[in-house]
N, C-alpha and C. Protein backbone atom coordinates (compact mmCIF):
# COMPACT_ATOMS: atom_id res chain seq x y z
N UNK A 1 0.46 -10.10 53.92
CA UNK A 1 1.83 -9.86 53.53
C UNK A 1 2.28 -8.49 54.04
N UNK A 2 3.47 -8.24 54.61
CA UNK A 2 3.70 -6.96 55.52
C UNK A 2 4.54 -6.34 53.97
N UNK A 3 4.12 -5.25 53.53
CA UNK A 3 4.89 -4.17 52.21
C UNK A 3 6.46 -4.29 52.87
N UNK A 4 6.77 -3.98 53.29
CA UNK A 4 8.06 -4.10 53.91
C UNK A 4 8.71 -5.33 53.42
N UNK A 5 8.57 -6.42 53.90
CA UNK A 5 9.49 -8.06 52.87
C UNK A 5 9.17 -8.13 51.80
N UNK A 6 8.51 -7.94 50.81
CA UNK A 6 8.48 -7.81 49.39
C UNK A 6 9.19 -6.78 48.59
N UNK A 7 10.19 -8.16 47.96
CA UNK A 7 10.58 -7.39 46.82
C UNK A 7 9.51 -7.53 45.87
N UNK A 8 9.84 -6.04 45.21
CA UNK A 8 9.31 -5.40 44.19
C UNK A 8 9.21 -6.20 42.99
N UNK A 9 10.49 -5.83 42.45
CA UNK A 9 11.05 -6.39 41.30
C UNK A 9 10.61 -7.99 41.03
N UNK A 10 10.91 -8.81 42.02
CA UNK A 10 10.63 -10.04 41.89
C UNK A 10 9.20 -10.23 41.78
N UNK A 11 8.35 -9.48 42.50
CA UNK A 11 7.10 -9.92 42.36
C UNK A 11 6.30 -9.28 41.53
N UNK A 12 6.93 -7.99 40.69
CA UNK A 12 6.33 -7.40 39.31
C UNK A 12 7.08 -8.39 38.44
N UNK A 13 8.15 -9.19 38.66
CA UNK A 13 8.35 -10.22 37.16
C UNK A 13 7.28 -11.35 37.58
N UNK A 14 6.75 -11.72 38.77
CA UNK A 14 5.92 -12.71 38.91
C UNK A 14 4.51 -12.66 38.32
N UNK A 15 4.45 -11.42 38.43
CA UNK A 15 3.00 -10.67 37.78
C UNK A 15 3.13 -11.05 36.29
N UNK A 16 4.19 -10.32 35.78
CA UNK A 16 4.15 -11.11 34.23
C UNK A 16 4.46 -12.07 33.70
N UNK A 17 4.75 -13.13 34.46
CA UNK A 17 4.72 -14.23 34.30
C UNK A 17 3.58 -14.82 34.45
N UNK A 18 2.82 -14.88 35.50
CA UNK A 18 1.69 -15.26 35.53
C UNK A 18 0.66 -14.34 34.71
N UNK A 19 0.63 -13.41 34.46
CA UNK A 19 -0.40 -12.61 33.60
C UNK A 19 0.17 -13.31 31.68
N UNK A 20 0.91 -13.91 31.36
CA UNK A 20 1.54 -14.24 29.97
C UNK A 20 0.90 -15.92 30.14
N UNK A 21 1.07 -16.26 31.41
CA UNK A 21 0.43 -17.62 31.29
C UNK A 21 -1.35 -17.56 31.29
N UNK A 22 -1.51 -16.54 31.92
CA UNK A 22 -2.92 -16.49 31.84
C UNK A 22 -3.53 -15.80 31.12
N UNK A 23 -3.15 -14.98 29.60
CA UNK A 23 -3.21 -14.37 28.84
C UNK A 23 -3.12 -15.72 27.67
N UNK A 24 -2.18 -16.47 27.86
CA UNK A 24 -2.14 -17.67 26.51
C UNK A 24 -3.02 -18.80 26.79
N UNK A 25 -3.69 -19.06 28.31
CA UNK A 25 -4.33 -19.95 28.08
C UNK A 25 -5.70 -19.67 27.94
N UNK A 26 -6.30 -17.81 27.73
CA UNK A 26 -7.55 -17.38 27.58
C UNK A 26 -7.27 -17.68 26.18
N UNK A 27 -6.39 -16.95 25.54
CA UNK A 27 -6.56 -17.21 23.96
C UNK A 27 -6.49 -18.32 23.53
N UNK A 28 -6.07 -19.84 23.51
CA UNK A 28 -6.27 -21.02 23.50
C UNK A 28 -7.44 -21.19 23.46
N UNK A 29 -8.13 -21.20 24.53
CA UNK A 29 -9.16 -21.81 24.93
C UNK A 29 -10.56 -20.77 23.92
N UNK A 30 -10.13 -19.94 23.90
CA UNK A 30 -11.46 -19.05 23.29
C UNK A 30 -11.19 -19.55 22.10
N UNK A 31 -10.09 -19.67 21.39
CA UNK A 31 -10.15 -20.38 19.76
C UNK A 31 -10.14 -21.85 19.68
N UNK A 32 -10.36 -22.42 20.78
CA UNK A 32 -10.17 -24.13 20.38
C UNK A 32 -11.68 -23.94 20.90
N UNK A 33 -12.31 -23.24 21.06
CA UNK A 33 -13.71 -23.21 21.78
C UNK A 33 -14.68 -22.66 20.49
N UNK A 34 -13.96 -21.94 19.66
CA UNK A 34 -15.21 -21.16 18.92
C UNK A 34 -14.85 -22.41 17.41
N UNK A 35 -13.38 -23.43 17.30
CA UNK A 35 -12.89 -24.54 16.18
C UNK A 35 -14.05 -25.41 16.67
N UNK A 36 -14.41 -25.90 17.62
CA UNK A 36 -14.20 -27.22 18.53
C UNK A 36 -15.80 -27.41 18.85
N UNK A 37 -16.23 -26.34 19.52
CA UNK A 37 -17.99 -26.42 20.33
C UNK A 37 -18.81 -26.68 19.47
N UNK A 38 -18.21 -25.70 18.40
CA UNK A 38 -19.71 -25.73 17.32
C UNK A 38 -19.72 -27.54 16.82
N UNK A 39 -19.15 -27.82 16.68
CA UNK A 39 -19.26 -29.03 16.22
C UNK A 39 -19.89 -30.04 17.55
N UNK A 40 -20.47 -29.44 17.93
CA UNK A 40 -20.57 -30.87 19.48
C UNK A 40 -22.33 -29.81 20.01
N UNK A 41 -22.19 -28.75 19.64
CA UNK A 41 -23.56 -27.83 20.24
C UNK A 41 -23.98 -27.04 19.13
N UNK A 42 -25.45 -26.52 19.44
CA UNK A 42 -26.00 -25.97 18.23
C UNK A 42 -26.06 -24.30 19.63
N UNK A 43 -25.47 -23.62 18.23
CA UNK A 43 -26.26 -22.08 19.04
C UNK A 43 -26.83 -21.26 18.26
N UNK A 44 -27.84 -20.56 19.66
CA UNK A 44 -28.85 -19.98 18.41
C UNK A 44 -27.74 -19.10 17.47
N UNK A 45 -29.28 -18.22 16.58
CA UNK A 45 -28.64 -17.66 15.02
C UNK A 45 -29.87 -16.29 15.45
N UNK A 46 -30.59 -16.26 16.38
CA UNK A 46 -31.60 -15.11 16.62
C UNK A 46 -30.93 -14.01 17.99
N UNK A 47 -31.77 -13.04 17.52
CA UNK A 47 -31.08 -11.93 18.67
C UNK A 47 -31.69 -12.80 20.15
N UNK A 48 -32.88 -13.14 20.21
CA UNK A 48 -33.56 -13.30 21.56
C UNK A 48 -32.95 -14.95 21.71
N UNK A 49 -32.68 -15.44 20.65
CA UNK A 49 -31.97 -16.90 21.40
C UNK A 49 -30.27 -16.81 22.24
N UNK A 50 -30.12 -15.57 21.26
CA UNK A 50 -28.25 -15.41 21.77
C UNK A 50 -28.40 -14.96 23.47
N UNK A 51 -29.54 -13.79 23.43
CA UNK A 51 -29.44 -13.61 24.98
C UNK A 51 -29.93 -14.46 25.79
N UNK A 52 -30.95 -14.64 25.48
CA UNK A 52 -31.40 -16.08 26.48
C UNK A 52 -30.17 -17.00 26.80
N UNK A 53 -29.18 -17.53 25.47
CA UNK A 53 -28.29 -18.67 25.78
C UNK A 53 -27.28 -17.75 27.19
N UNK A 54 -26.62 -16.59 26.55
CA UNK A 54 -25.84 -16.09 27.12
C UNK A 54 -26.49 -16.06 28.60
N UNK A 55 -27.21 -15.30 28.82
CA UNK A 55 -28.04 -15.19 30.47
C UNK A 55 -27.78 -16.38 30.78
N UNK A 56 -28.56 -17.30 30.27
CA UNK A 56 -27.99 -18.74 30.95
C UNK A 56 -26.55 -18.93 31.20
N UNK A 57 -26.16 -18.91 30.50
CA UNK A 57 -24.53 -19.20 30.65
C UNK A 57 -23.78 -18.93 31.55
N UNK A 58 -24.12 -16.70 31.70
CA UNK A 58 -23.69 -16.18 32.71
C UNK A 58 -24.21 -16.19 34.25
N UNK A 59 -25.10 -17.43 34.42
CA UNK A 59 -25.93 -18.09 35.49
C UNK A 59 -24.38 -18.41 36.53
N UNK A 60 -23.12 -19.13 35.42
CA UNK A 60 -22.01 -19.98 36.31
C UNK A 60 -20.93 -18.78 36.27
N UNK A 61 -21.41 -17.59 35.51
CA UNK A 61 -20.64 -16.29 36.39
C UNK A 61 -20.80 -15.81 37.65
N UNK A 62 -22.23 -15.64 37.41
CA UNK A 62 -22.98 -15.32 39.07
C UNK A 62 -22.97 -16.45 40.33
N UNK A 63 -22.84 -17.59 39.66
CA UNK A 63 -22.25 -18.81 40.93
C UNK A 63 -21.05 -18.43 41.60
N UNK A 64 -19.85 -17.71 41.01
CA UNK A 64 -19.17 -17.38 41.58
C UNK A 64 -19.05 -15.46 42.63
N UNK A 65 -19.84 -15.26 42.16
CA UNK A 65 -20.76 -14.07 44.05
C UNK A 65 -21.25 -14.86 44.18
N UNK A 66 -22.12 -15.87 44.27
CA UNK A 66 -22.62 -16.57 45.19
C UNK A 66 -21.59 -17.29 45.94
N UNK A 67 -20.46 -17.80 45.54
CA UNK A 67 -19.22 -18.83 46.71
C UNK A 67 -19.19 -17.60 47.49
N UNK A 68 -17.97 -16.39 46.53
CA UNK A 68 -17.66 -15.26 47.61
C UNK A 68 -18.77 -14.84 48.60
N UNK A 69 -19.91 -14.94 48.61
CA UNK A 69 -21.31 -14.58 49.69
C UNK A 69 -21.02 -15.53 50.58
N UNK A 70 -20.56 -16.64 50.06
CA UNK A 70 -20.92 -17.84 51.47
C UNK A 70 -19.97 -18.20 52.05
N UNK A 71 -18.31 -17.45 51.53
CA UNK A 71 -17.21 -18.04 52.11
C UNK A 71 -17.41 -16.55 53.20
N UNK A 72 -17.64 -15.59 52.91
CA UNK A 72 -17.82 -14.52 53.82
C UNK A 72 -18.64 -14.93 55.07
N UNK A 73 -19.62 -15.34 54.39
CA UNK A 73 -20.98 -15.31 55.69
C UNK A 73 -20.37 -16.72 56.15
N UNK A 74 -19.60 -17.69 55.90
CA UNK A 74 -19.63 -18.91 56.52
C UNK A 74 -18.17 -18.44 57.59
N UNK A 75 -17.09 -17.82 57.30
CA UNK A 75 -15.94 -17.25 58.15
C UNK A 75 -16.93 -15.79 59.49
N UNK A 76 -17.85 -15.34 58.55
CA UNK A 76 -18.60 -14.53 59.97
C UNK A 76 -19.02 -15.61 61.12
N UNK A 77 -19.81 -16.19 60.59
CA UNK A 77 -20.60 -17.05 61.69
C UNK A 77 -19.23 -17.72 62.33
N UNK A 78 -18.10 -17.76 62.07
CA UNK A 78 -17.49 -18.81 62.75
C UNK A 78 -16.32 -17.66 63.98
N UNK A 79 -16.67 -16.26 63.90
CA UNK A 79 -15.82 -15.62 64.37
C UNK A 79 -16.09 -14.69 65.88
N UNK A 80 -16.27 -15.00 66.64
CA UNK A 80 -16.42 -13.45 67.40
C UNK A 80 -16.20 -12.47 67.07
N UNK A 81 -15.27 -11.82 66.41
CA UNK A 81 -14.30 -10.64 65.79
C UNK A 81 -15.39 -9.90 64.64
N UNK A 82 -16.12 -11.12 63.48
CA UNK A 82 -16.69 -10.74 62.40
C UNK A 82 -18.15 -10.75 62.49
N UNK A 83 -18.50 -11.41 63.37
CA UNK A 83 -19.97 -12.11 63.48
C UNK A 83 -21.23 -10.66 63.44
N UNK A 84 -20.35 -9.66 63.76
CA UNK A 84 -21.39 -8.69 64.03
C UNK A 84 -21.48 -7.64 62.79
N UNK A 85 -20.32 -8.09 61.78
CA UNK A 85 -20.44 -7.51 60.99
C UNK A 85 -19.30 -6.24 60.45
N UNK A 86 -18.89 -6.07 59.32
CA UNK A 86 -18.26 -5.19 59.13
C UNK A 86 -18.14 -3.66 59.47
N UNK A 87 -19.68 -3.32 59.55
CA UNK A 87 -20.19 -1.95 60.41
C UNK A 87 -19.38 -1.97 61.60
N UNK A 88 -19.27 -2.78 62.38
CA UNK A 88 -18.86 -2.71 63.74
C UNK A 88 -17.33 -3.29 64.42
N UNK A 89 -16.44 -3.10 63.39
CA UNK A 89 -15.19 -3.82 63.47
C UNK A 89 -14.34 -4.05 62.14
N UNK A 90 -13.22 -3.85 62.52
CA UNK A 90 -11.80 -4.03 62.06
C UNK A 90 -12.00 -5.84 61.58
N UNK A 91 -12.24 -6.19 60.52
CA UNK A 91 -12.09 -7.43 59.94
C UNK A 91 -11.01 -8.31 60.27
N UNK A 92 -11.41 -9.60 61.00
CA UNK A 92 -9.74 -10.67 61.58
C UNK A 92 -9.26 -11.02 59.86
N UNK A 93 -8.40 -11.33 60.24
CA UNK A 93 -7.15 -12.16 59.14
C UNK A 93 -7.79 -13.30 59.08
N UNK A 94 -8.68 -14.11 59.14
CA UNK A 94 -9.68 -15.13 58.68
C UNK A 94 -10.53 -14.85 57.57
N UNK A 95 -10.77 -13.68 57.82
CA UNK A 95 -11.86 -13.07 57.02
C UNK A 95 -11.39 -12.09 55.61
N UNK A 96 -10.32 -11.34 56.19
CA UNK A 96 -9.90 -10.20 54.84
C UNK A 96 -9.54 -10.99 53.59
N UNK A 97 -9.18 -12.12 53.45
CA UNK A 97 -8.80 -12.82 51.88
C UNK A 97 -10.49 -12.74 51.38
N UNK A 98 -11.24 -13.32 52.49
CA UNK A 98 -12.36 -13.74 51.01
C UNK A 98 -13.26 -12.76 51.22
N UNK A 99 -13.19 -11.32 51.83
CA UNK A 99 -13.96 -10.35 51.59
C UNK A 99 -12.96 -9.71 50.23
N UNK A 100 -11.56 -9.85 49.91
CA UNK A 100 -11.16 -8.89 49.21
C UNK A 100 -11.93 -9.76 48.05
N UNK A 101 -11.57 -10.97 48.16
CA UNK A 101 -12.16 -12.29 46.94
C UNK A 101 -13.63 -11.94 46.53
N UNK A 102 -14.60 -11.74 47.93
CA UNK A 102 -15.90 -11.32 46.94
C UNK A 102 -15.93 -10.04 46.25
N UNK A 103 -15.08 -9.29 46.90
CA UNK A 103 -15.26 -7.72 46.11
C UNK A 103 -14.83 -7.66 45.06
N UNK A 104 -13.53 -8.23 44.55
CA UNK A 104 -13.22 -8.46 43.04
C UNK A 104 -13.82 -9.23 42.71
N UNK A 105 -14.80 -10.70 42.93
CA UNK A 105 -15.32 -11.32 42.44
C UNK A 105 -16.41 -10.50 41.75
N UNK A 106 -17.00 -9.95 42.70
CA UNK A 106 -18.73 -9.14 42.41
C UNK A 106 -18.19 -8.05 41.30
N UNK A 107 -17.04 -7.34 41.59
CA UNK A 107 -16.63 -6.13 40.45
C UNK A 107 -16.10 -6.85 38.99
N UNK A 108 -15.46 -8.11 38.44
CA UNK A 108 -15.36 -8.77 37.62
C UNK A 108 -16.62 -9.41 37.21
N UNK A 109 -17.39 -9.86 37.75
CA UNK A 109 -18.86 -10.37 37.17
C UNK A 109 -19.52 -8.86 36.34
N UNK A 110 -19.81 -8.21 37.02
CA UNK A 110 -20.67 -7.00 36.18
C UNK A 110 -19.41 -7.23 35.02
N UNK A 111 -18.39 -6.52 34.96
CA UNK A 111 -18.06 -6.83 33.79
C UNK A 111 -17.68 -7.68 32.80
N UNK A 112 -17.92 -9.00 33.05
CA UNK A 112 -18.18 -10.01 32.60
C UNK A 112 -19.54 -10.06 31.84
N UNK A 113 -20.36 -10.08 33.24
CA UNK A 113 -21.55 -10.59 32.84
C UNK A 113 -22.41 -9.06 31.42
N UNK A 114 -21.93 -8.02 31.57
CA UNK A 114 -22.07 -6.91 31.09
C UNK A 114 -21.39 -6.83 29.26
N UNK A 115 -20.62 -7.07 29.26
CA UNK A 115 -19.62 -7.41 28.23
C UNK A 115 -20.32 -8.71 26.97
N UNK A 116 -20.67 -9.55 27.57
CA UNK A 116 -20.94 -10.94 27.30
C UNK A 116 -22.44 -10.71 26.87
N UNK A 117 -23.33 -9.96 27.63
CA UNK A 117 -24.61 -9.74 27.16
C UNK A 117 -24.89 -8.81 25.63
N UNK A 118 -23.40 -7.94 25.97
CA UNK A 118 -23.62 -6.72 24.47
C UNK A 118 -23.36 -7.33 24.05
N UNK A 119 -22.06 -8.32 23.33
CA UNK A 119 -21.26 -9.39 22.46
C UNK A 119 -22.59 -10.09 21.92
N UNK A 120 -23.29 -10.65 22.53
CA UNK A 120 -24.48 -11.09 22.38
C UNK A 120 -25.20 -10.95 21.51
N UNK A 121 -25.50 -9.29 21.59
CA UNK A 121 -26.50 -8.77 20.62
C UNK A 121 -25.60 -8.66 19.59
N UNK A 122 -24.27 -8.79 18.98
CA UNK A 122 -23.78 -8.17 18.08
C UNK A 122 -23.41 -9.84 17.72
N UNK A 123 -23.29 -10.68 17.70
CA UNK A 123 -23.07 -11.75 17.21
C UNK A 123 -24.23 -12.89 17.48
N UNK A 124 -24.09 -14.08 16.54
CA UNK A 124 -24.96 -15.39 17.15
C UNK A 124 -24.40 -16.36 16.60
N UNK A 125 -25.05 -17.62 16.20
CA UNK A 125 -24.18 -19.06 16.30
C UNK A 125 -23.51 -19.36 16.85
N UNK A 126 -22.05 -19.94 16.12
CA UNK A 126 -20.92 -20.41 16.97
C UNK A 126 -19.85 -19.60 17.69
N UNK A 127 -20.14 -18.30 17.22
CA UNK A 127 -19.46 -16.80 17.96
C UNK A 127 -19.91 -16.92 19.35
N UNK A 128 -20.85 -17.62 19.39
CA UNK A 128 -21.63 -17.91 21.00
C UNK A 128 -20.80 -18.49 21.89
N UNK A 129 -20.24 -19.65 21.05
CA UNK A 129 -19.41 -20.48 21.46
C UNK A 129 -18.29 -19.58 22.74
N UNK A 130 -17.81 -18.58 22.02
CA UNK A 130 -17.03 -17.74 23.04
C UNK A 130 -17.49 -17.96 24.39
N UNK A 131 -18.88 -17.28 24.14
CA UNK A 131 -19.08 -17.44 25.54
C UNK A 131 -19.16 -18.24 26.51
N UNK A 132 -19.17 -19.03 26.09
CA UNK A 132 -19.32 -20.51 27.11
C UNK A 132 -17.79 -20.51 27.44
N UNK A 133 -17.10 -20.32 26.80
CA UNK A 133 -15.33 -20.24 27.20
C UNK A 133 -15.24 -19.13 28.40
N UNK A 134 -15.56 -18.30 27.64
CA UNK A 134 -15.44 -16.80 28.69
C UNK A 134 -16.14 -17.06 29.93
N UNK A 135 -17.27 -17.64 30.20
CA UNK A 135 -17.59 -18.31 31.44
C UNK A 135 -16.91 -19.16 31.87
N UNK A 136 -16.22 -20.43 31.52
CA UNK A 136 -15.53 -21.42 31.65
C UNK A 136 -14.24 -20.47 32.73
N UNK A 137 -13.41 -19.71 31.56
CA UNK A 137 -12.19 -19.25 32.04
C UNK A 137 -12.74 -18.41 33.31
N UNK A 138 -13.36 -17.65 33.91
CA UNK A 138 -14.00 -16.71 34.57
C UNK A 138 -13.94 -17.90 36.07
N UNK A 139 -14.51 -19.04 36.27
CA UNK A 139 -14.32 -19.92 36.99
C UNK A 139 -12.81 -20.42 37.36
N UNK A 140 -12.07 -20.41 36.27
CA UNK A 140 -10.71 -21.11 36.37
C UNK A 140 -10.04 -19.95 37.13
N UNK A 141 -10.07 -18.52 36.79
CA UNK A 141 -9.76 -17.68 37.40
C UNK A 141 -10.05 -17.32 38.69
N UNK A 142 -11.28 -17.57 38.68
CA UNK A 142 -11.76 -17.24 39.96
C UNK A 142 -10.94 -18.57 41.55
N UNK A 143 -10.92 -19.29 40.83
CA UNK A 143 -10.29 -20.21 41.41
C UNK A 143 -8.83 -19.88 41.95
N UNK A 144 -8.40 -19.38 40.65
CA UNK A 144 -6.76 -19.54 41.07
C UNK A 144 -6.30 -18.14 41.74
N UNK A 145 -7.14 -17.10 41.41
CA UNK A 145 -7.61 -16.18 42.37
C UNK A 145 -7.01 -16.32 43.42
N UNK A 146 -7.91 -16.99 43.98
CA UNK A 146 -8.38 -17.22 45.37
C UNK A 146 -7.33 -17.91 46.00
N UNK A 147 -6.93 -19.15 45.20
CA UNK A 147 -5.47 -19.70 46.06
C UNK A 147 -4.93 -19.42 46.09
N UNK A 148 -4.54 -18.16 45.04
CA UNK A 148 -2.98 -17.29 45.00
C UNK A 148 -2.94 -15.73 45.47
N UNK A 149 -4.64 -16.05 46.47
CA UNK A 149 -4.29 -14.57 46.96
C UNK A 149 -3.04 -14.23 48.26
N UNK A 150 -3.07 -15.22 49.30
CA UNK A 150 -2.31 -15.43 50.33
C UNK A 150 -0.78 -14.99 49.93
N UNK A 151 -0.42 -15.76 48.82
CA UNK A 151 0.89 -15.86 48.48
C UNK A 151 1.23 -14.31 47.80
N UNK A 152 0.38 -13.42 47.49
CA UNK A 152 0.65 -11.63 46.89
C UNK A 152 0.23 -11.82 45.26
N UNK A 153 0.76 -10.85 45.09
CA UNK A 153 0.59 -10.16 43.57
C UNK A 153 0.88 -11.07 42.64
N UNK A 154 1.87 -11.87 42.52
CA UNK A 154 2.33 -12.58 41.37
C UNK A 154 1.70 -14.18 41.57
N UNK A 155 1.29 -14.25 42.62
CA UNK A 155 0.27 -15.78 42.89
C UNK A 155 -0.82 -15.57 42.43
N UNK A 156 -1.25 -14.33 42.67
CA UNK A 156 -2.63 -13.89 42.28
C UNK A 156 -3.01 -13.26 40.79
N UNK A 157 -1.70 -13.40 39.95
CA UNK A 157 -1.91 -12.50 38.55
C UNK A 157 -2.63 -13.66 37.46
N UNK A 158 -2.07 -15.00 37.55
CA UNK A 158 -2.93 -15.68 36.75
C UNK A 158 -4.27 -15.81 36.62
N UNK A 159 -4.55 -15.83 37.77
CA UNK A 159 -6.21 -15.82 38.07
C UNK A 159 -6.58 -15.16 38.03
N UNK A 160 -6.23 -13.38 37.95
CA UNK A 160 -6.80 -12.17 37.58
C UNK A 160 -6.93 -12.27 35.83
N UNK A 161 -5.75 -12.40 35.57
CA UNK A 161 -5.70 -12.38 33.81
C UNK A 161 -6.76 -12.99 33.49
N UNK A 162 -7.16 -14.48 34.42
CA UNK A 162 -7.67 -15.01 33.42
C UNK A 162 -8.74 -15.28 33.40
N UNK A 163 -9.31 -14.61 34.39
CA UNK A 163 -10.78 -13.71 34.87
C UNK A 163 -10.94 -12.81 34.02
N UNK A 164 -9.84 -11.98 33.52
CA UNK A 164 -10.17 -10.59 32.90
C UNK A 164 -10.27 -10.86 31.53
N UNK A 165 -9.54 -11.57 30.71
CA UNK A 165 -9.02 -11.31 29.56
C UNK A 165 -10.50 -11.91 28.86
N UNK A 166 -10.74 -12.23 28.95
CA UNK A 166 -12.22 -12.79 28.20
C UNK A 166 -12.98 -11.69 28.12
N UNK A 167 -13.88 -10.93 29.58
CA UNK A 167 -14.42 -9.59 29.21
C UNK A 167 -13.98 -8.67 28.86
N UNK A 168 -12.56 -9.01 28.50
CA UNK A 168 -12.09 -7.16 28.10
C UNK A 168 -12.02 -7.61 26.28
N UNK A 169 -11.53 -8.61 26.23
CA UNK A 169 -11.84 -9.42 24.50
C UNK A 169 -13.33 -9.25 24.07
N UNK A 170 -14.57 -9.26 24.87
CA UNK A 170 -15.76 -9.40 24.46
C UNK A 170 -15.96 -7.76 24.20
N UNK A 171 -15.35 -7.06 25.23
CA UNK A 171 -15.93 -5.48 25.21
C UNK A 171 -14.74 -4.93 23.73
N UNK A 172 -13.96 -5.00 23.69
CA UNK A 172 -13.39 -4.58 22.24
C UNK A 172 -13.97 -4.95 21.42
N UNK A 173 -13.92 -6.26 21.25
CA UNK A 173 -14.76 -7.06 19.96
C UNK A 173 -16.26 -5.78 19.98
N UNK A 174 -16.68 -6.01 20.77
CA UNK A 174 -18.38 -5.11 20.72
C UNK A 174 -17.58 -4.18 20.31
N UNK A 175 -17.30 -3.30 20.70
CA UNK A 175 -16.85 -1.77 20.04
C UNK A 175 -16.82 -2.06 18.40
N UNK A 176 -15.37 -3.04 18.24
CA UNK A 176 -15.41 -3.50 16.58
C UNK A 176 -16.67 -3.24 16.05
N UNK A 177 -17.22 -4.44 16.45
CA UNK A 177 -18.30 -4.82 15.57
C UNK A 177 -19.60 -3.81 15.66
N UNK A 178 -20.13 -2.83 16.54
CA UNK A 178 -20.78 -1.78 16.50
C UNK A 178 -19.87 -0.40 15.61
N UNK A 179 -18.75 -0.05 15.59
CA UNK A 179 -18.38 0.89 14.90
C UNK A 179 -18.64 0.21 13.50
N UNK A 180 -18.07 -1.17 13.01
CA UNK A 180 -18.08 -1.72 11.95
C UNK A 180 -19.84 -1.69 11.22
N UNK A 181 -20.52 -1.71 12.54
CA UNK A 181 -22.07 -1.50 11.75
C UNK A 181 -22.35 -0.44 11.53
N UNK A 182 -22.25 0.79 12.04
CA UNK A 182 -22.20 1.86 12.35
C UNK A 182 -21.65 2.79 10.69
N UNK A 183 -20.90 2.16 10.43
CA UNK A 183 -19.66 2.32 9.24
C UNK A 183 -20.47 1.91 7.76
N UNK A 184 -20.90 0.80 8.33
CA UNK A 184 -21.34 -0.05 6.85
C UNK A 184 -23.17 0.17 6.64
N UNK A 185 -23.75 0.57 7.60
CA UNK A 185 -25.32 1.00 8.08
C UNK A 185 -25.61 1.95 7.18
């Protein structure tokens, strides 16, 4: 997208539009997930079962650096321009969407996957349940990401939100609930 043809205005209201849609369908889904799962799955109630489940879980966080690894390395191999590597060249327009895609991908996983592991230790049972959402949404995002990177900022805000809003819900919640022990200890 050349900075120059974009309006501003229009595409900071696109941002909040899409960041309000992808802000209501994290919170949906994390409460029809923590009503809804428990009744259909058992989760553990122990510190070493919550992380174990979670690690697992965050297995289909890390699937997504693994796409961004292979949409990179699969656009290198197909390029003269990239093939030799970023060390040695100015990246083609084939390639810059899904290198920016793995780099926010890989920088949203740590905090995902980071977030989701403390939550972990501070909760168990059907509080678990979250997490399987927060992975869930993390995919949906990552997705819509990716299709709405081409189109700028406001194509791309849903799929950021809704990548984000889950680990930044897990990392407050932890704060809560560690000051709250912290308090009552």
């Amino acid at each position: 997208m050349d900075p120059r043809t974009i309006d501003l205005r229009r595409e900071i209201s696109g941002v909040r539009t899409g960041a309000a849609k992808g802000a209501a369908l994290c919170i949906g889904l994390l409460l029809a997930s923590y009503f809804v799962l428990p009744s259909f799955f058992f989760f553990p109630r122990d510190l070493v079962g919550a992380l174990a489940f979670t690690l697992q879980v965050d297995l289909f966080v890390l699937s997504w650096v693994m796409v961004g690894v292979g949409l990179v390395s699969h656009a290198r191999r197909q390029s003269t321009q990239d093939i030799g590597g970023s060390a040695f060249g100015t990246p083609s327009e084939d390639i810059r969407i899904k290198i920016a895609f793995l780099q926010n991908t890989l920088e949203q996983a740590v905090i995902a996957i980071g977030t989701h592991v403390v939550f972990s230790t501070l909760v168990s049972g059907d509080a678990l349940s979250l997490v399987v959402a927060a992975a869930f949404l993390f995919g949906v995002g990552r997705i819509a990401f990716y299709r709405g990177y081409p189109r700028g900022a406001a194509a791309r805000a849903f799929g950021m939100v809704t990548t984000v809003i889950p680990g930044l819900l897990a990392f407050v919640a932890s704060i809560v609930l560690m000051v709250l022990r912290a308090v009552s200890g």
